[in-house]
C-alpha atoms as a PDB file:
ATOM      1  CA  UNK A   1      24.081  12.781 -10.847  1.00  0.00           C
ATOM      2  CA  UNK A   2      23.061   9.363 -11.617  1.00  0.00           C
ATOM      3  CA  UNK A   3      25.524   6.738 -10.435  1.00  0.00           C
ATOM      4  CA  UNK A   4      28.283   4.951 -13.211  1.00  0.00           C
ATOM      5  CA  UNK A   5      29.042   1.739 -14.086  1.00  0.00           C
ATOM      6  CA  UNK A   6      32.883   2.297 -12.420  1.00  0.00           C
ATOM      7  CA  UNK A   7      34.211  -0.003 -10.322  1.00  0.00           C
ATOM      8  CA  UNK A   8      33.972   1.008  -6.329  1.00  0.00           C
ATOM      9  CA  UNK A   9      37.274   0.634  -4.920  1.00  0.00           C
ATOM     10  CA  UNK A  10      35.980  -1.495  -2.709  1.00  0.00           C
ATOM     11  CA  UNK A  11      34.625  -4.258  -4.702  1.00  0.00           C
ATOM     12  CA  UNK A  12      36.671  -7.377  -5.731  1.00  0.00           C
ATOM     13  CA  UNK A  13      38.856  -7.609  -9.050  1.00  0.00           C
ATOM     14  CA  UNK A  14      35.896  -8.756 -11.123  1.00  0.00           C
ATOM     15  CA  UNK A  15      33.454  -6.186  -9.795  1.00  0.00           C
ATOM     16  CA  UNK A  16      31.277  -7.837  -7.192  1.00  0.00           C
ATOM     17  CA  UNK A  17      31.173  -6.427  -4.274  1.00  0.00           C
ATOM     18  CA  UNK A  18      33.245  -7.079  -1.134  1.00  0.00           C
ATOM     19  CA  UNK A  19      32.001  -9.387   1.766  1.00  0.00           C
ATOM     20  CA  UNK A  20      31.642  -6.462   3.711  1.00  0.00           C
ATOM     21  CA  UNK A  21      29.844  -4.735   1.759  1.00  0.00           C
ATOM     22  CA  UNK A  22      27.525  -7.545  -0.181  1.00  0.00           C
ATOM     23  CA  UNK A  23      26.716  -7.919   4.103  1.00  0.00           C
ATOM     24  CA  UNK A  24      25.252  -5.178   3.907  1.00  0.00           C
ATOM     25  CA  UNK A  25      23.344  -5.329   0.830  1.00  0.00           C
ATOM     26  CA  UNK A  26      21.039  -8.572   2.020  1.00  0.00           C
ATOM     27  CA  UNK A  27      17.882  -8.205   3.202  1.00  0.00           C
ATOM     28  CA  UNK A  28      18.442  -8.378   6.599  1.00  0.00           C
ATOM     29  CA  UNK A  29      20.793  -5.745   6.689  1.00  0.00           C
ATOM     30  CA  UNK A  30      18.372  -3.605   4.867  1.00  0.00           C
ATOM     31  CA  UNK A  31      15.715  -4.390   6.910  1.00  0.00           C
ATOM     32  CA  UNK A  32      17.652  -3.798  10.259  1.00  0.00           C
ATOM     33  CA  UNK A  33      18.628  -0.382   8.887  1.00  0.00           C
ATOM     34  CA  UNK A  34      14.505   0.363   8.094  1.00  0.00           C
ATOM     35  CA  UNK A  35      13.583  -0.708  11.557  1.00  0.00           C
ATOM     36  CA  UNK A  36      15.975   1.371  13.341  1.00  0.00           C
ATOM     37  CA  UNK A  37      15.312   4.593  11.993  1.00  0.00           C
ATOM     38  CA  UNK A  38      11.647   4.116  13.202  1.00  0.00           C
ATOM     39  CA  UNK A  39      13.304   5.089  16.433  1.00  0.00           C
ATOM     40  CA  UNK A  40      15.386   8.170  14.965  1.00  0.00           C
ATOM     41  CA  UNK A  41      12.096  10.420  14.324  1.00  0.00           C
ATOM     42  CA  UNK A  42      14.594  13.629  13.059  1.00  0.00           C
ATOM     43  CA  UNK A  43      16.301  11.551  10.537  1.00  0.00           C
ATOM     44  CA  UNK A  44      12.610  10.664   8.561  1.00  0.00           C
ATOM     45  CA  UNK A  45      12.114  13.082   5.536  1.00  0.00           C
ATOM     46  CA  UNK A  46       8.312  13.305   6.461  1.00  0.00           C
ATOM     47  CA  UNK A  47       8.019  16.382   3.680  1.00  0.00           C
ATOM     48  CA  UNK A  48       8.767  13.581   0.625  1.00  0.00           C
ATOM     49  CA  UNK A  49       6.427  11.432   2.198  1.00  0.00           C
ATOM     50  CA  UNK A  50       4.210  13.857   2.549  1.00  0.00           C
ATOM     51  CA  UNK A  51       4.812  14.253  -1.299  1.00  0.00           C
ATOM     52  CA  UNK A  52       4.405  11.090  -1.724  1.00  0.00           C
ATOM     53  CA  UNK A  53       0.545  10.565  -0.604  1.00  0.00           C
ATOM     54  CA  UNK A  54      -0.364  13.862  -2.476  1.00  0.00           C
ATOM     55  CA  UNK A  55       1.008  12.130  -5.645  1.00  0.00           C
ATOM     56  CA  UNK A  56      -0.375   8.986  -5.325  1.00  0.00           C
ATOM     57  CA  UNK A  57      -3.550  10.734  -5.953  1.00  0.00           C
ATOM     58  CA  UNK A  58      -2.556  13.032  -8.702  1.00  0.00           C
ATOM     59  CA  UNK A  59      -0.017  11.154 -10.263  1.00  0.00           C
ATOM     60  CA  UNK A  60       1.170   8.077  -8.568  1.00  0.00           C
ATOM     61  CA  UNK A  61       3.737   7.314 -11.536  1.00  0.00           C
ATOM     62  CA  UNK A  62       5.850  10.263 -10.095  1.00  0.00           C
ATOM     63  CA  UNK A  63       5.946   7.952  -7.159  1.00  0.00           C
ATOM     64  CA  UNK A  64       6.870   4.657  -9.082  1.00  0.00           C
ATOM     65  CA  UNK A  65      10.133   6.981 -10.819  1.00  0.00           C
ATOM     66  CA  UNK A  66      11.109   7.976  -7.103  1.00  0.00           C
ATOM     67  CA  UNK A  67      11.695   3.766  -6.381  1.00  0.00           C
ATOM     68  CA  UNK A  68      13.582   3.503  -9.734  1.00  0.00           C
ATOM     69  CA  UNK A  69      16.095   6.545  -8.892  1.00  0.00           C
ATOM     70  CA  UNK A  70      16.256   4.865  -5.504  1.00  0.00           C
ATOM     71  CA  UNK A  71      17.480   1.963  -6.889  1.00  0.00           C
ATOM     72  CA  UNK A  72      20.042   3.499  -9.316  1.00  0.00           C
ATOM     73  CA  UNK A  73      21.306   5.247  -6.080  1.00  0.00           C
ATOM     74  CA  UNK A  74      20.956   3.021  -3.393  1.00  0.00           C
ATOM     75  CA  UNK A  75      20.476  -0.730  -4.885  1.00  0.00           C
ATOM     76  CA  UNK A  76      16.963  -1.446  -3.504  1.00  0.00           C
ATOM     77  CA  UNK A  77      13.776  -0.646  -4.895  1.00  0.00           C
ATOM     78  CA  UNK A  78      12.038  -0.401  -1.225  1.00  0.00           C
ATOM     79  CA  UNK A  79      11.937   2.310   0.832  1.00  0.00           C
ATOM     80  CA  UNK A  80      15.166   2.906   3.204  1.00  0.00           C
ATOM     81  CA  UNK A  81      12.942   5.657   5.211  1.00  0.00           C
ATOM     82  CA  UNK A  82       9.920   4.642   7.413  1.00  0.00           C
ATOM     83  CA  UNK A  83       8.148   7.963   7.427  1.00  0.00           C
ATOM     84  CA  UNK A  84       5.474   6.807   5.128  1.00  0.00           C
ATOM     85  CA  UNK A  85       4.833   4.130   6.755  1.00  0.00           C
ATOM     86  CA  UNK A  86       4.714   6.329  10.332  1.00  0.00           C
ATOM     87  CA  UNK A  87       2.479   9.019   8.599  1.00  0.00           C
ATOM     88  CA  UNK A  88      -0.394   6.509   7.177  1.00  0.00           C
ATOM     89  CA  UNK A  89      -0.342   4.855  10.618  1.00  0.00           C
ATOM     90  CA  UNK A  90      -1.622   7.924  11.521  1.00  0.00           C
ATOM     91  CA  UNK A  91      -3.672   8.502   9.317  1.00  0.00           C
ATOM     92  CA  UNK A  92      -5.140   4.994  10.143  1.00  0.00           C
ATOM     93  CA  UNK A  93      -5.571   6.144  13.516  1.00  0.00           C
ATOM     94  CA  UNK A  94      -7.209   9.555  13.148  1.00  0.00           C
ATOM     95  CA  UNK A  95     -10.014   8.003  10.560  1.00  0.00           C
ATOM     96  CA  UNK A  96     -10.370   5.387  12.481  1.00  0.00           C
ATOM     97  CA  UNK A  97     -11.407   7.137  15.945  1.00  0.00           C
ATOM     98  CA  UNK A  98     -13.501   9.166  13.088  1.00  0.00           C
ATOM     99  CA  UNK A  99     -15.470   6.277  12.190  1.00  0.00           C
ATOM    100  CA  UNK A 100     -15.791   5.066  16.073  1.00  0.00           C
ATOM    101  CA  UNK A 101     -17.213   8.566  16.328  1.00  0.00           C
ATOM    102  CA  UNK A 102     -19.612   8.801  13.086  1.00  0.00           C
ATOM    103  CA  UNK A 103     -20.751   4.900  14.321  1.00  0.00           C
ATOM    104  CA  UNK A 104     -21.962   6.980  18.068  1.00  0.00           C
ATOM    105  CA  UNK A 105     -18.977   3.991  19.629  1.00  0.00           C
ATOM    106  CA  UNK A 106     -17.954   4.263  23.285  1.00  0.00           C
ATOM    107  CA  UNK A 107     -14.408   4.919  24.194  1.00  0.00           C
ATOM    108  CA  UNK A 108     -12.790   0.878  24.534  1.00  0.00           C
ATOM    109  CA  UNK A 109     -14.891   0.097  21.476  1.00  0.00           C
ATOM    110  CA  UNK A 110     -13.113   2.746  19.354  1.00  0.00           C
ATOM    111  CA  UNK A 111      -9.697   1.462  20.703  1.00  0.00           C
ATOM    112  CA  UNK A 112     -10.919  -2.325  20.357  1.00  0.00           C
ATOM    113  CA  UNK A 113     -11.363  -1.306  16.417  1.00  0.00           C
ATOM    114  CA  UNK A 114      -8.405   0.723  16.067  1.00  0.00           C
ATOM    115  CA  UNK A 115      -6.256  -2.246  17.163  1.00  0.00           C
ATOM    116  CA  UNK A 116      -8.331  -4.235  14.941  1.00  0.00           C
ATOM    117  CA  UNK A 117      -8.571  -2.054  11.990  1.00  0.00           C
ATOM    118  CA  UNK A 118      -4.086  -1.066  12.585  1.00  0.00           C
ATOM    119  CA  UNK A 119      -3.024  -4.754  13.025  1.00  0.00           C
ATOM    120  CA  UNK A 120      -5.539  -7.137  11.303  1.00  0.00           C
ATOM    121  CA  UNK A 121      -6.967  -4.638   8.181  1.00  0.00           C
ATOM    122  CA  UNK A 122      -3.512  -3.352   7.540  1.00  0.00           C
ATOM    123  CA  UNK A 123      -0.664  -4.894   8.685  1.00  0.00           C
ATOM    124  CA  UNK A 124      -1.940  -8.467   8.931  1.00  0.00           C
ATOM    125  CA  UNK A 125      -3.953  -8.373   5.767  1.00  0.00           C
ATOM    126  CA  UNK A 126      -0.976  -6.191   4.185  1.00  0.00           C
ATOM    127  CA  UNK A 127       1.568  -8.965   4.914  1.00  0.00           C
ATOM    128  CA  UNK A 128      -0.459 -11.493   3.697  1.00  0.00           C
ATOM    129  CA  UNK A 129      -1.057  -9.764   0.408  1.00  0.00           C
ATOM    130  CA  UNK A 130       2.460  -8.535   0.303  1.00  0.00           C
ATOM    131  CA  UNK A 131       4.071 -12.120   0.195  1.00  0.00           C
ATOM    132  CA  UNK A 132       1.403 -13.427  -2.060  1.00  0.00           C
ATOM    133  CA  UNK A 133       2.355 -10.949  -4.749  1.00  0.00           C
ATOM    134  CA  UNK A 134       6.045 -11.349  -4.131  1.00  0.00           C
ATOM    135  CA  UNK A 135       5.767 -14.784  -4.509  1.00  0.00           C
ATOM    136  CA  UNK A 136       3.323 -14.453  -8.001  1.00  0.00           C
ATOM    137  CA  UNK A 137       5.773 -12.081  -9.192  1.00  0.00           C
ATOM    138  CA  UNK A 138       9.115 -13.729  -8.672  1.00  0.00           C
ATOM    139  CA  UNK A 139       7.333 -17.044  -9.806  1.00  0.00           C
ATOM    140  CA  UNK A 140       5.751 -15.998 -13.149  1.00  0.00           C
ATOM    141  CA  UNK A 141       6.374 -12.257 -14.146  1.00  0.00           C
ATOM    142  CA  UNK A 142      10.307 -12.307 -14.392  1.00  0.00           C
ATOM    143  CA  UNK A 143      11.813 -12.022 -17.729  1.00  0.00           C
ATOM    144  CA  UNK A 144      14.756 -13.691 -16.782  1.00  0.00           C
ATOM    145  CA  UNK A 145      14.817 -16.606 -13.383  1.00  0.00           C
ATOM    146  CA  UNK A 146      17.906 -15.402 -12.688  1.00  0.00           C
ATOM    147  CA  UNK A 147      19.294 -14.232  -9.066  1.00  0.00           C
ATOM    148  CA  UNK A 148      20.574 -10.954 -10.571  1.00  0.00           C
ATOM    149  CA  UNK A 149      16.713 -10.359 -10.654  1.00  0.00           C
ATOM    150  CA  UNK A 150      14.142 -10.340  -7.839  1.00  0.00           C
ATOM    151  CA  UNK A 151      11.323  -8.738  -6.411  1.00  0.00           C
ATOM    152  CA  UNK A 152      12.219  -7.666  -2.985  1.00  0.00           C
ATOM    153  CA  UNK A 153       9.908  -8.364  -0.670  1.00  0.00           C
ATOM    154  CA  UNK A 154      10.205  -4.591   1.298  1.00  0.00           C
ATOM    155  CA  UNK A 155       9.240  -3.605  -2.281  1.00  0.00           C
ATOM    156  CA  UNK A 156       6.376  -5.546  -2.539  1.00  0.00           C
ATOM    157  CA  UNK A 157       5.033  -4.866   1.110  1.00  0.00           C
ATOM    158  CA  UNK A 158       5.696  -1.187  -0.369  1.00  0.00           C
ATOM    159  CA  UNK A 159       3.484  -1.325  -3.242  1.00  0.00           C
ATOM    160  CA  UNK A 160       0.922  -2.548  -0.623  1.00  0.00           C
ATOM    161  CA  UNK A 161       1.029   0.779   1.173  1.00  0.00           C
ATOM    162  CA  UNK A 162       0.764   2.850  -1.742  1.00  0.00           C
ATOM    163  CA  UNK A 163      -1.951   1.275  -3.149  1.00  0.00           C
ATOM    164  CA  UNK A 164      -3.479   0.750   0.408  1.00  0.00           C
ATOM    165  CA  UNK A 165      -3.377   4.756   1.406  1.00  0.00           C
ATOM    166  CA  UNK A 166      -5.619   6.406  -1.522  1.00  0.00           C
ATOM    167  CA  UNK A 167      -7.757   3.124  -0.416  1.00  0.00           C
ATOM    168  CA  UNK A 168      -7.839   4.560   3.157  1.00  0.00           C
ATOM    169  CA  UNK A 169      -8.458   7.923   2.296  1.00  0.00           C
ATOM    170  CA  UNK A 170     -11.517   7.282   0.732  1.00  0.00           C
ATOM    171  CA  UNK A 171     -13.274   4.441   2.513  1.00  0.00           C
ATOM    172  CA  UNK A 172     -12.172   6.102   5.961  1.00  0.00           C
ATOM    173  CA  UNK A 173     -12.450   9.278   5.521  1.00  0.00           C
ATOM    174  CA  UNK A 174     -14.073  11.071   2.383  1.00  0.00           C
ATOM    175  CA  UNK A 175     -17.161   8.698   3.187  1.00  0.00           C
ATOM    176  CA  UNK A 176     -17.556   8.989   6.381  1.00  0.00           C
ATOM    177  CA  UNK A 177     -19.426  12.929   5.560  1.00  0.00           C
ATOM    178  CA  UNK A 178     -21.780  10.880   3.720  1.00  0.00           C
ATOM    179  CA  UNK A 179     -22.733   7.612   5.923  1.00  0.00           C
ATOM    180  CA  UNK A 180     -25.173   9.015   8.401  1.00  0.00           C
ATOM    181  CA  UNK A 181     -27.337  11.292   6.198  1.00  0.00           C
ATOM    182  CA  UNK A 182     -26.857   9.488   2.721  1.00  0.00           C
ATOM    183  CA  UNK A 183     -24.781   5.817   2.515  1.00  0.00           C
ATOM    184  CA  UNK A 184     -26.228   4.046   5.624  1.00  0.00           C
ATOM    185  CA  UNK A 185     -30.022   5.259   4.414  1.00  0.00           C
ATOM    186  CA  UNK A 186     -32.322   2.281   3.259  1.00  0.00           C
ATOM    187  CA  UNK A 187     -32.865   4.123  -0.441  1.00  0.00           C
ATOM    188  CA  UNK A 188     -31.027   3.780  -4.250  1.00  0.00           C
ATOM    189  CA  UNK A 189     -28.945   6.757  -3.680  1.00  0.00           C
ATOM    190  CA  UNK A 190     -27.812   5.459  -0.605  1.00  0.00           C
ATOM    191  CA  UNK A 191     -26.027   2.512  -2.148  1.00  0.00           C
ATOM    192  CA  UNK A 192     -25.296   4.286  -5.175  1.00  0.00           C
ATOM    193  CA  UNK A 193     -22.987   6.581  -3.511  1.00  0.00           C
ATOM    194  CA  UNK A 194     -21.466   4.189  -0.989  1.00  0.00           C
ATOM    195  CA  UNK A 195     -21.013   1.683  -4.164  1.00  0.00           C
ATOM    196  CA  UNK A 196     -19.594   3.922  -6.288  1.00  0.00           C
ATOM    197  CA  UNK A 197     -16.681   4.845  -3.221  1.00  0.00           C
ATOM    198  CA  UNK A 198     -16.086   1.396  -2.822  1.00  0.00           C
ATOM    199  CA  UNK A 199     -15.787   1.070  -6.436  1.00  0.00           C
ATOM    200  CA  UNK A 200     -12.920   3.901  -6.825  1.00  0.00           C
ATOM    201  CA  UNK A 201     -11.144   3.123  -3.669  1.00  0.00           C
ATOM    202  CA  UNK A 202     -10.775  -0.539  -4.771  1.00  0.00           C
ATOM    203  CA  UNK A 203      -9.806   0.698  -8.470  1.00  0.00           C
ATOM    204  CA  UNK A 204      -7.346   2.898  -7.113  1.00  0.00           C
ATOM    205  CA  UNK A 205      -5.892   0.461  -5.408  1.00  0.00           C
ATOM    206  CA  UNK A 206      -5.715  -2.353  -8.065  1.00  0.00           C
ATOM    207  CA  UNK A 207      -4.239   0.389 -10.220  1.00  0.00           C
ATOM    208  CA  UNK A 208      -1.408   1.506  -7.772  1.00  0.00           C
ATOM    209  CA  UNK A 209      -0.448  -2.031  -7.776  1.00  0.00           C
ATOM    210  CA  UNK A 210      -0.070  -2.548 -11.536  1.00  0.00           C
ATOM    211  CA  UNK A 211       1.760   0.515 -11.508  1.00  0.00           C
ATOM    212  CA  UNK A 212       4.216  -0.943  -9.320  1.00  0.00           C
ATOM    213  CA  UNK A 213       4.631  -3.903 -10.661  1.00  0.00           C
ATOM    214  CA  UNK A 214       4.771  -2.477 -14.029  1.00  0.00           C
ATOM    215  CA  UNK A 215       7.709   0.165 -13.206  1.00  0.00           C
ATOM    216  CA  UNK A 216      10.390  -2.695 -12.550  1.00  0.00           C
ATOM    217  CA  UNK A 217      12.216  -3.510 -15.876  1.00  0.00           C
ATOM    218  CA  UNK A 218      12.822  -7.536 -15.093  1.00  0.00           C
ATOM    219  CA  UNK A 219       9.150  -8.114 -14.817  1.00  0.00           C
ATOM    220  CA  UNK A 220       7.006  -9.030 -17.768  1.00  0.00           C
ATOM    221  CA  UNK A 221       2.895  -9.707 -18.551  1.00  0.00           C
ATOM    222  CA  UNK A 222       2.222  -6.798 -15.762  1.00  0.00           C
ATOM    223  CA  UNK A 223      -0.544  -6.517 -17.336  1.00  0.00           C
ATOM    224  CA  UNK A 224      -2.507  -9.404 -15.995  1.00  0.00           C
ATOM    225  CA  UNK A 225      -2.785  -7.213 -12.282  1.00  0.00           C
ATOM    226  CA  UNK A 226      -5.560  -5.037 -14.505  1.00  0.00           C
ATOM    227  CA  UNK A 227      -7.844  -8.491 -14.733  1.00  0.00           C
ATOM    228  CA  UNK A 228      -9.164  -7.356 -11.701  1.00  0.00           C
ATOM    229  CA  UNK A 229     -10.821  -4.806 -13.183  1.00  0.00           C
ATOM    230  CA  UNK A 230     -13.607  -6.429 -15.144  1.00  0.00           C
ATOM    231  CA  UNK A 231     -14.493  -8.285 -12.067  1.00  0.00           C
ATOM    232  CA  UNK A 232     -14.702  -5.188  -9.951  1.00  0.00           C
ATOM    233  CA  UNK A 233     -16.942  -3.609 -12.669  1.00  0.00           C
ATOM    234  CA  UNK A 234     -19.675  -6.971 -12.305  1.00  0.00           C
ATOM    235  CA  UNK A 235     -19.357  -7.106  -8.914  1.00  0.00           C
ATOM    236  CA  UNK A 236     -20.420  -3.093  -8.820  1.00  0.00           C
ATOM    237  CA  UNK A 237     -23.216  -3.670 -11.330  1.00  0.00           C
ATOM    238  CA  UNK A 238     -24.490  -6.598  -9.366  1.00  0.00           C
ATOM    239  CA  UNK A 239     -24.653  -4.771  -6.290  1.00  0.00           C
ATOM    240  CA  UNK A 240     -26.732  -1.994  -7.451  1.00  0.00           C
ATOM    241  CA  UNK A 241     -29.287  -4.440  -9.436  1.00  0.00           C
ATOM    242  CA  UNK A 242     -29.581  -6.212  -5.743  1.00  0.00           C
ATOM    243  CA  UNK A 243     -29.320  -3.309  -3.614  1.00  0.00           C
ATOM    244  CA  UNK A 244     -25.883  -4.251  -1.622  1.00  0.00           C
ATOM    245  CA  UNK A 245     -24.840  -1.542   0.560  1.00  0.00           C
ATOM    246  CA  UNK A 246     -21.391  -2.249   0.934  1.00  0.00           C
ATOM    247  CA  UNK A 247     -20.823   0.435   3.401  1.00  0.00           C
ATOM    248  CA  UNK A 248     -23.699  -0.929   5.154  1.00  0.00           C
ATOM    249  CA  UNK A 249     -22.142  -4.057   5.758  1.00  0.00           C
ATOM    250  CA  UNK A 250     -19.143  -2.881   6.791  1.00  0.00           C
ATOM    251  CA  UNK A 251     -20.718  -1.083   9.383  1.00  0.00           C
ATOM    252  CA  UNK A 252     -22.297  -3.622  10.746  1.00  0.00           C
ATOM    253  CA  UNK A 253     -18.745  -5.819  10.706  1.00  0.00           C
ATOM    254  CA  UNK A 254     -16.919  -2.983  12.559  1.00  0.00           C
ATOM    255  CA  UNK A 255     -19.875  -3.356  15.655  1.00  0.00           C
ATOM    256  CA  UNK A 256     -19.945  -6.755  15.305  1.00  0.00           C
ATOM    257  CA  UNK A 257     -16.296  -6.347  15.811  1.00  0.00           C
ATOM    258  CA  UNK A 258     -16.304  -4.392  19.268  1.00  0.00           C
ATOM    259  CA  UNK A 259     -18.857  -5.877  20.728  1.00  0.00           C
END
């Protein structure tokens, strides 16, 4: 049942909410709660996150409706459970000891570009585009600049993960059946398919993020996250009339990386 627009008994005359209990609305509260339960394995829902990452592939605006009921029920729009986050971690970790092992890398190299790949290509890179967005968002895509309406950070860094997973999926593990024996081979088809990967994986991603945006009802000119778009589709055409192997290079990054 979806929550009503009663008064709790324990909010003030006017209908705000109590000191204690606006405490434990702010962001730090929220984000204390998050943390802990990363200790508190049994208390995860791992099967809806699992449902989550199938969806995001199928039908990621099933995903999107989940944040809005969240917020009708709960008052945030980011997550309150850190399962996701715990199951693409390892997912980050399995694909990436994949592609230690499809690159022929030693033992301490894999591990050097695991920490590399879990701290720097994720959650360093995921941070930084996480505040960026919040800041874009609560800056020029609210209707109304009004504190009743806000991006929450959490939310934003949540978007991020959605969008990032599909990314991961493909780029760290579909591909890596094809990078010995076709991507990494000095011929058009080569490129081609490695390309073309890179192409959906970074689509998918630039999608996921409009979609997120676009699913809160204070924001406004959404829209503009598609602009990406046009420049992914130049960038792609570019690379096959030079002959960029994308996957190539990032090869070559990853053992310049461990050396």
């Amino acid at each position: 049942m979806l929550p009503t627009t009663s008064v709790s008994p324990r909010s003030q005359g006017n209908g705000a909410l109590s000191p204690r209990d606006a405490a434990r609305h702010t962001a730090g509260a929220k984000r204390y709660k998050y943390l802990r339960r990363l200790f508190h394995f049994r208390q995860m829902d791992f099967e809806f996150a699992l449902w989550q990452m199938l969806y995001l592939f199928t039908s990621p605006q099933r995903v999107y409706r989940n944040f809005h009921y969240r917020k009708q029920t709960k008052d945030q729009w980011a997550r309150d459970d850190p399962a996701f986050l715990v199951l693409l971690s390892i997912w980050l970790c399995v694909s990436t000891v994949g592609f230690g092992f499809v690159l022929d890398m030693g033992f301490f190299e894999t591990i050097k570009l695991l920490l590399w790949v879990v701290f720097i290509d994720c959650v360093g890179v995921g941070l930084l585009i996480a505040t960026l967005m919040w800041f874009i968002s609560n800056k020029y895509l609210v209707k109304q600049q009004n504190r009743d309406y806000d991006v929450e950070w959490g939310y934003a860094f949540d978007v991020h993960l959605n969008a990032f997973y599909p990314l991961l999926v493909i780029l760290h593990f579909i591909q890596l059946f094809f990078i010995n024996y076709v991507i990494i081979s000095d011929s058009v088809i080569g490129y081609f398919v490695g390309n073309t990967l890179w192409l959906i994986a970074i689509g998918y991603y630039i999608y996921v993020t409009f979609l997120g945006y676009s699913a809160l009802p204070f924001l406004k000119n959404t829209a503009i996250l598609l602009y990406p778009f046009a420049l992914l589709i130049v960038l792609y055409l570019i690379s096959l009339a030079c002959g960029w192997n994308f996957t190539k290079m990032l090869c070559s990054f990853y053992k310049y990386r461990v050396k």
